[in-house]
C-alpha atoms as a PDB file:
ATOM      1  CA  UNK A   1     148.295 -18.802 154.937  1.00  0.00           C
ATOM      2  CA  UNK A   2     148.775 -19.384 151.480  1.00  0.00           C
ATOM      3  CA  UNK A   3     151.074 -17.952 148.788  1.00  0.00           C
ATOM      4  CA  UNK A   4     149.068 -16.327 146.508  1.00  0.00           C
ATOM      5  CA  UNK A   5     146.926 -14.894 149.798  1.00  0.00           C
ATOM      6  CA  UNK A   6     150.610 -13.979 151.229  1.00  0.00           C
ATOM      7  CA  UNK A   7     150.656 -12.108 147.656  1.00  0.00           C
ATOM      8  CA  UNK A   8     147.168 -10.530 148.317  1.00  0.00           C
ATOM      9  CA  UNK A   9     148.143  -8.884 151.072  1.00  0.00           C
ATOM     10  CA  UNK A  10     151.393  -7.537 149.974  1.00  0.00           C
ATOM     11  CA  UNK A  11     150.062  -6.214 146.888  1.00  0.00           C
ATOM     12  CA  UNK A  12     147.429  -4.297 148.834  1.00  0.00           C
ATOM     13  CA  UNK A  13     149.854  -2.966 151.289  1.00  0.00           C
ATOM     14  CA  UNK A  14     152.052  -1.858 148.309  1.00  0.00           C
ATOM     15  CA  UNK A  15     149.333  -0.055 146.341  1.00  0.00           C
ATOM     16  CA  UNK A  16     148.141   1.796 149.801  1.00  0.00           C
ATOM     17  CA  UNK A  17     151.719   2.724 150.539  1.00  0.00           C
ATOM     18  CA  UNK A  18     152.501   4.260 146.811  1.00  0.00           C
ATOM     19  CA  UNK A  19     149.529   5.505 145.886  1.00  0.00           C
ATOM     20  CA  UNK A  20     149.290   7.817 149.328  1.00  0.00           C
ATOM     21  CA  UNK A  21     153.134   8.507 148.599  1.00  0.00           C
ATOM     22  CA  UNK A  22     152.634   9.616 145.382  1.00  0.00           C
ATOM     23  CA  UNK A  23     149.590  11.922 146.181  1.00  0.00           C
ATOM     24  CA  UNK A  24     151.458  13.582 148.664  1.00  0.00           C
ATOM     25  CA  UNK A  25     154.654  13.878 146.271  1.00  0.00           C
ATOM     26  CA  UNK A  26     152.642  15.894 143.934  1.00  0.00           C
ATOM     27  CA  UNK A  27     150.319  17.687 145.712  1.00  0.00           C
ATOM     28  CA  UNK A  28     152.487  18.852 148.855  1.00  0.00           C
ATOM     29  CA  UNK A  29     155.026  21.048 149.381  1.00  0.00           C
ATOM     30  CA  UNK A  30     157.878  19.946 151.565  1.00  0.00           C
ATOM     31  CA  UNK A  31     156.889  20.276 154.923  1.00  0.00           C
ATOM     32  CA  UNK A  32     153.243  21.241 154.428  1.00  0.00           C
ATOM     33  CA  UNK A  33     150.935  19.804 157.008  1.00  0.00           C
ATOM     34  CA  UNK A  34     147.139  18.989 157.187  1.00  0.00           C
ATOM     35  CA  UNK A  35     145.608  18.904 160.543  1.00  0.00           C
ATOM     36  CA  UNK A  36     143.192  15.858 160.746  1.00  0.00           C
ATOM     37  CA  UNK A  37     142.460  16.046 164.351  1.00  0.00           C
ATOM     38  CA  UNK A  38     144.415  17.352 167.451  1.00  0.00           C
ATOM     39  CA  UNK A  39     146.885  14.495 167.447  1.00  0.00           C
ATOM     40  CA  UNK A  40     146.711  13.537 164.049  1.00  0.00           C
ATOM     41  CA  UNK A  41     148.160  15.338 161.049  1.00  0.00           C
ATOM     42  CA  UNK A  42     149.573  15.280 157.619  1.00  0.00           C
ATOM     43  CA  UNK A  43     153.208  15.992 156.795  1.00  0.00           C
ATOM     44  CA  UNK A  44     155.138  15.822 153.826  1.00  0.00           C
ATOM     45  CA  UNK A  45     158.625  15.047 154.534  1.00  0.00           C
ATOM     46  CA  UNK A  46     161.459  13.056 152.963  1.00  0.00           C
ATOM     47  CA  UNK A  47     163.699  10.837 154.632  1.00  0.00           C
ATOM     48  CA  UNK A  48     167.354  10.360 152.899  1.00  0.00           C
ATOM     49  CA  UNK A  49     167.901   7.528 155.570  1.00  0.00           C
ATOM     50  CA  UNK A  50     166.885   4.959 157.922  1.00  0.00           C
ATOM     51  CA  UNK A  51     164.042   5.210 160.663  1.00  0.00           C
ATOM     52  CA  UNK A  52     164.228   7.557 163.256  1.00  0.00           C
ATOM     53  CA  UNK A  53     166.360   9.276 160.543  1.00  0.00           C
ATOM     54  CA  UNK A  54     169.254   7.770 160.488  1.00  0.00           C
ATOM     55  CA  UNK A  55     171.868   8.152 157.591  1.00  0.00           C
ATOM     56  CA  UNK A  56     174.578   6.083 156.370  1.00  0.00           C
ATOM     57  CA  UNK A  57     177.716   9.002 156.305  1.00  0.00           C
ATOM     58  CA  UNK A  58     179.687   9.715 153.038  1.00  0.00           C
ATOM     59  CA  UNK A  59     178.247  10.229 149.396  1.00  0.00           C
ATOM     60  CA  UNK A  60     177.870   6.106 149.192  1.00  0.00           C
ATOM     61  CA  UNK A  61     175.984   6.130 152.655  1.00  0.00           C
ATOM     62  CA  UNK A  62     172.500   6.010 151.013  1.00  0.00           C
ATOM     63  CA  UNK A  63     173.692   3.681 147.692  1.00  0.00           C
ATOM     64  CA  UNK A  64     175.123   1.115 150.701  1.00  0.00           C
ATOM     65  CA  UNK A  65     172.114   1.536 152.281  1.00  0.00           C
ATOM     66  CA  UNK A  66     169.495   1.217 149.602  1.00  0.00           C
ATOM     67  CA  UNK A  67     172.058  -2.163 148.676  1.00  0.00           C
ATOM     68  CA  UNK A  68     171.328  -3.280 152.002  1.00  0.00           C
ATOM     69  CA  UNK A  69     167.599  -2.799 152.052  1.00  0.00           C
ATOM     70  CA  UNK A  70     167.832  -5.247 148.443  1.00  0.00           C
ATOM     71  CA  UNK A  71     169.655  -7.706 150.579  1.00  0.00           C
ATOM     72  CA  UNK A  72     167.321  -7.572 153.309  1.00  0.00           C
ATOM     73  CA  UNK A  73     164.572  -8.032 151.753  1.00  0.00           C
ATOM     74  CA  UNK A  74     165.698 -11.083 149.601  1.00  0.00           C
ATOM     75  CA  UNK A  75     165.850 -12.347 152.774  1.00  0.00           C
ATOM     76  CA  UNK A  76     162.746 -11.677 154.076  1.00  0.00           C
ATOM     77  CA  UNK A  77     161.104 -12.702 150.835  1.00  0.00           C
ATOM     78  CA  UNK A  78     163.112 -16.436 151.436  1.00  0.00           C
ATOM     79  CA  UNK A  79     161.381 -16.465 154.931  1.00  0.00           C
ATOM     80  CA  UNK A  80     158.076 -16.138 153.414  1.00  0.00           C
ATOM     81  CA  UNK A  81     158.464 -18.708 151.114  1.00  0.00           C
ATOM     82  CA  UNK A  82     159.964 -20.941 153.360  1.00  0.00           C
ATOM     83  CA  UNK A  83     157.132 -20.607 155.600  1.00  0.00           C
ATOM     84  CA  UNK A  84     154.737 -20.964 153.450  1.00  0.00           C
ATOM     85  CA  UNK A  85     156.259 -23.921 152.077  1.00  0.00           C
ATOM     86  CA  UNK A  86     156.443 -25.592 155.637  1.00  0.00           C
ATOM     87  CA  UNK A  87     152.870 -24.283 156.309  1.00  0.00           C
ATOM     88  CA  UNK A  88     153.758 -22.186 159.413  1.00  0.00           C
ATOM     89  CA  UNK A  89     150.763 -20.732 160.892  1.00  0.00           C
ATOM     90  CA  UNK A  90     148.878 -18.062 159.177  1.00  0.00           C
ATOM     91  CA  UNK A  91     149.919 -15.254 161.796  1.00  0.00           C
ATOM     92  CA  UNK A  92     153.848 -16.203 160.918  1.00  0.00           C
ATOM     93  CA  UNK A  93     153.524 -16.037 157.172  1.00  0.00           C
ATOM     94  CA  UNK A  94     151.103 -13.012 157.677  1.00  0.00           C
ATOM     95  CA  UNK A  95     153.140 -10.804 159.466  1.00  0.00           C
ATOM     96  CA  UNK A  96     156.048 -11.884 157.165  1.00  0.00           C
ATOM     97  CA  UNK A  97     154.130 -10.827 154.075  1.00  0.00           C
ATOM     98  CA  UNK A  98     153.607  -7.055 155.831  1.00  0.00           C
ATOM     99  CA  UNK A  99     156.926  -6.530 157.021  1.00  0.00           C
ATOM    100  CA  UNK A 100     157.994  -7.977 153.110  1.00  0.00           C
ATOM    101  CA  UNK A 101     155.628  -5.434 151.793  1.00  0.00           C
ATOM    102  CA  UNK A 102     156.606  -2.444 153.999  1.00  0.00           C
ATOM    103  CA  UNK A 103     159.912  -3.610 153.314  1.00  0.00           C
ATOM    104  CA  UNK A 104     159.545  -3.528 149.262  1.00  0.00           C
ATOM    105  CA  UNK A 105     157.914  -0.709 149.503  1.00  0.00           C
ATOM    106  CA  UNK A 106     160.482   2.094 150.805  1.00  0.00           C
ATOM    107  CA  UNK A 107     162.423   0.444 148.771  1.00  0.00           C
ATOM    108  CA  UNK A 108     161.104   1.522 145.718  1.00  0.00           C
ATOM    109  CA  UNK A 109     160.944   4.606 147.193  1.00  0.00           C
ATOM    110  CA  UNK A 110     164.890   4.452 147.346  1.00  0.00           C
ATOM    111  CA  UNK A 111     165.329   3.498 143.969  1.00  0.00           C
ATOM    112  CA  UNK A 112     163.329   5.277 141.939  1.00  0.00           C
ATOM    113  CA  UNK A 113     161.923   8.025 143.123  1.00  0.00           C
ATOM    114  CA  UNK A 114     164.939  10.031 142.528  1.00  0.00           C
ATOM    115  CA  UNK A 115     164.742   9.551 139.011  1.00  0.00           C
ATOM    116  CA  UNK A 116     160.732   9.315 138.642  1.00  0.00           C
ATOM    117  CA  UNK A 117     160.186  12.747 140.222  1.00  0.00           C
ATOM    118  CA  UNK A 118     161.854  16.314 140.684  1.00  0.00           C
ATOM    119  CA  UNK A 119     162.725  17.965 143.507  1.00  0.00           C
ATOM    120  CA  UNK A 120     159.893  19.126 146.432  1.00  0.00           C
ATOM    121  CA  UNK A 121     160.464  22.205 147.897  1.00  0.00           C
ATOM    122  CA  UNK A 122     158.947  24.258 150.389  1.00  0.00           C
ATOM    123  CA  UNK A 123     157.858  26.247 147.203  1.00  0.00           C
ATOM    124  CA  UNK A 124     156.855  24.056 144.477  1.00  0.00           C
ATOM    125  CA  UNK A 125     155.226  20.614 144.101  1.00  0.00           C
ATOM    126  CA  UNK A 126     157.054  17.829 142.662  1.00  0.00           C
ATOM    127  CA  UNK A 127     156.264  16.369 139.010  1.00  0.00           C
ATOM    128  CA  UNK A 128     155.847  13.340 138.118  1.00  0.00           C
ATOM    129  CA  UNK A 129     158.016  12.270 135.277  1.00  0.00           C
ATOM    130  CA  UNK A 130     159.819  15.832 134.894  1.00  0.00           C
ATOM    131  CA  UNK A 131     160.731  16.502 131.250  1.00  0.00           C
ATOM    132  CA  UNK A 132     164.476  17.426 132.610  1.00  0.00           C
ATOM    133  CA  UNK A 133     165.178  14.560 134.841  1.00  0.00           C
ATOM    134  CA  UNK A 134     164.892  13.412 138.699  1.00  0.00           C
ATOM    135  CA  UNK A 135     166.419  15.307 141.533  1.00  0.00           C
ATOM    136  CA  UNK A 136     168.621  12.592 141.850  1.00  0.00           C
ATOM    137  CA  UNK A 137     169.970   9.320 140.195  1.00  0.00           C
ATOM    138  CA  UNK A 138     168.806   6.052 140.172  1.00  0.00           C
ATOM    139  CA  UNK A 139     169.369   3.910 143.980  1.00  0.00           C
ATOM    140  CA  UNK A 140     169.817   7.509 145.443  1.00  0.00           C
ATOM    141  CA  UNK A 141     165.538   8.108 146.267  1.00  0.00           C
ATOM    142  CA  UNK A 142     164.253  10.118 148.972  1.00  0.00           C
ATOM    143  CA  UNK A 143     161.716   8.051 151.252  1.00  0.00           C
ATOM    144  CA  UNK A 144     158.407   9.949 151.598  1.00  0.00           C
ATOM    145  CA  UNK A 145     156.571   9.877 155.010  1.00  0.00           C
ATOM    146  CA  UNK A 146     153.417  11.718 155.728  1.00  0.00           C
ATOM    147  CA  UNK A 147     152.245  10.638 158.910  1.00  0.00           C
ATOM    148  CA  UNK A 148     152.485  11.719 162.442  1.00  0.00           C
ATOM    149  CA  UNK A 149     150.449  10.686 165.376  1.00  0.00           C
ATOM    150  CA  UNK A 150     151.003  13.614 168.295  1.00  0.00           C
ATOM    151  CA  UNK A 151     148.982  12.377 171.378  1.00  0.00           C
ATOM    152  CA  UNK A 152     150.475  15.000 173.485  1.00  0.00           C
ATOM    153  CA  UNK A 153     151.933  18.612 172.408  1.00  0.00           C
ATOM    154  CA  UNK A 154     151.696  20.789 175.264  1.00  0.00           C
ATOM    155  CA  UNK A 155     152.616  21.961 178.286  1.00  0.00           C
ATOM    156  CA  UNK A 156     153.415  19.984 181.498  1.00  0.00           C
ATOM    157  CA  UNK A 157     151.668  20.537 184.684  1.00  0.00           C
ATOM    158  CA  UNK A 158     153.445  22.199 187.281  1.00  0.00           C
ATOM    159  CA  UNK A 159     152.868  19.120 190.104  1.00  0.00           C
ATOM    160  CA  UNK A 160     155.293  16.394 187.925  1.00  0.00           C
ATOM    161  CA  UNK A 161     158.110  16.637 189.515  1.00  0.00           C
ATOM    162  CA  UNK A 162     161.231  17.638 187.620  1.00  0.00           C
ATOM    163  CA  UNK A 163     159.974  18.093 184.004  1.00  0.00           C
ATOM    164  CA  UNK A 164     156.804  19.791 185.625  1.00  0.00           C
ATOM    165  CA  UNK A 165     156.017  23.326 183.465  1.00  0.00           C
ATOM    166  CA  UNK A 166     158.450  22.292 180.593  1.00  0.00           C
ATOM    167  CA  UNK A 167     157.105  21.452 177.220  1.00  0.00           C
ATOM    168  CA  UNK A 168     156.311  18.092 176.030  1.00  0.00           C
ATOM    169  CA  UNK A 169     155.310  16.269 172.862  1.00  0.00           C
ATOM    170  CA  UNK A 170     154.453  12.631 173.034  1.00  0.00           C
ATOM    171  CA  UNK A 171     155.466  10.644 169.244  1.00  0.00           C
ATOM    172  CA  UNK A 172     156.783  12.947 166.615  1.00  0.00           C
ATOM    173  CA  UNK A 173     158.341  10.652 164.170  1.00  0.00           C
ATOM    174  CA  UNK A 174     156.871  11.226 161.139  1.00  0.00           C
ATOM    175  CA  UNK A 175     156.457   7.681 158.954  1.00  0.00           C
ATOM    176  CA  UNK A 176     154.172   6.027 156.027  1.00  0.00           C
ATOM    177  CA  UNK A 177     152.008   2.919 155.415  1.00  0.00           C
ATOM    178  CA  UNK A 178     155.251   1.031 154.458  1.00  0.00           C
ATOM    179  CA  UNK A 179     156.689   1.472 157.791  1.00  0.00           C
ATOM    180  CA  UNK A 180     153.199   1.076 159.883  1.00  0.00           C
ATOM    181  CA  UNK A 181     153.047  -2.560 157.821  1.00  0.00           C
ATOM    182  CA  UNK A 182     156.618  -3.501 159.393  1.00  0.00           C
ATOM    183  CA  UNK A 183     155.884  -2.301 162.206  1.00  0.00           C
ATOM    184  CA  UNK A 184     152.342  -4.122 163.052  1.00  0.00           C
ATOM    185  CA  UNK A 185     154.028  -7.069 161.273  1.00  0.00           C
ATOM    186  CA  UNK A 186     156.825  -7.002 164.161  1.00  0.00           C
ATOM    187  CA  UNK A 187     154.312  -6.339 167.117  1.00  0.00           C
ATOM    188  CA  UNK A 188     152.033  -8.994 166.213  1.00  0.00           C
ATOM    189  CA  UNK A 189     155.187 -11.638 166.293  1.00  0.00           C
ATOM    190  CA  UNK A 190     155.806 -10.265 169.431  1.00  0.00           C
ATOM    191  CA  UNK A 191     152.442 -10.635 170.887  1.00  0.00           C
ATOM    192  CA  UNK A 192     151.066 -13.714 169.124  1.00  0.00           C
ATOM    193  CA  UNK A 193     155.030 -15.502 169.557  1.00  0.00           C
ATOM    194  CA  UNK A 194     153.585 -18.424 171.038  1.00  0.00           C
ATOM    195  CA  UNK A 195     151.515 -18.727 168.045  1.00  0.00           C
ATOM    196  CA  UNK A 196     153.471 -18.001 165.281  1.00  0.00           C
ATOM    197  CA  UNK A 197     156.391 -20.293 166.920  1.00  0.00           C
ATOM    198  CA  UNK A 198     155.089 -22.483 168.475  1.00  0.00           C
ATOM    199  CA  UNK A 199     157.630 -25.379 169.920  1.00  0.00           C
ATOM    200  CA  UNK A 200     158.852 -27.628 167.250  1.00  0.00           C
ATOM    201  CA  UNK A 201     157.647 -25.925 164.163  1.00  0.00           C
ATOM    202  CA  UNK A 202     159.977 -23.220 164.262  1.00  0.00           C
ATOM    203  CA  UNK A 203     160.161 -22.011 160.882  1.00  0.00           C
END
């Protein structure tokens, strides 16, 4: 796949990813949800860390983190070029360019989002551009996810044994398009590996 098509694609996977993040910024409170269907909904919540929500300790955790997101994806972006340049196959420099995107994409969440917005609460909708500042400085962002996928919320029938009557949900993480773009990026390399490596063209 080519570079400027490599572009294409991250470009549209960056305008998906803010524009839903900034919809849901300033028309959500924290925490308010919008059932779609049974298993799928939409929550507004902000992550201060990594997946899973994980968080660097200390007041430098999240500056060392967002640092390490900037060196991450420098490298990430060199491994698109690189394969590009060597002209990998497309599903290599395609699933490169969407785990670059969703990548780039919390990142700006991470940088400036604590300075382009104010605070949500489970009160008030954020602003955008607030005439008295950001809730927080600049590298110090909040990462907004919206997204959860439930398949199973209920209660366990009695016959499994051991966990049998006990309640059960099945996926809560909540996440974005950024993240869903690394992670089909990552699952296609693993499926299509033979593909997108294949012996003596390892890029």
């Amino acid at each position: 796949m080519s570079l400027k098509k490599s572009i294409l694609v991250i470009i549209l996977v960056l305008l998906i990813d803010q524009i839903t993040k900034v919809y849901i910024k300033t028309h959500f409170t924290l925490h308010e949800e919008l059932p779609v269907f049974s298993w799928f909904r939409i929550v507004f919540v902000e992550n201060k860390g990594m997946a899973w929500g994980f968080e660097l300790p200390g007041s430098y955790g999240k500056l060392v983190l967002t640092l390490f997101r900037l060196v991450a994806i420098t490298g990430i972006g060199y491994w698109l070029y690189d394969s590009v340049r060597k002209n990998s196959p497309k599903i290599l420099t395609f699933c490169i360019a969407l785990i670059f995107a969703g990548a780039f994409g919390n990142i700006i969440d991470s940088i400036l989002y604590g300075v382009l917005f104010d605070a949500s609460t489970n009160i008030n909708v954020a602003s955008f551009l607030p005439e008295n500042g950001g809730y927080e400085s600049l590298f110090y962002g909040k990462v907004v996810d919206m997204i959860q996928f439930t398949f199973y919320d209920d209660i366990l029938p009695e016959w499994i044994p051991f966990w049998g009557g006990s309640h059960f949900s099945f996926f809560d993480p909540v996440f974005n398009i950024a993240d869903s773009a690394i992670s089909v990026g990552v699952f296609l390399l693993i499926i299509f590996n033979k593909k997108a490596f294949p012996k003596g063209n390892l890029s």
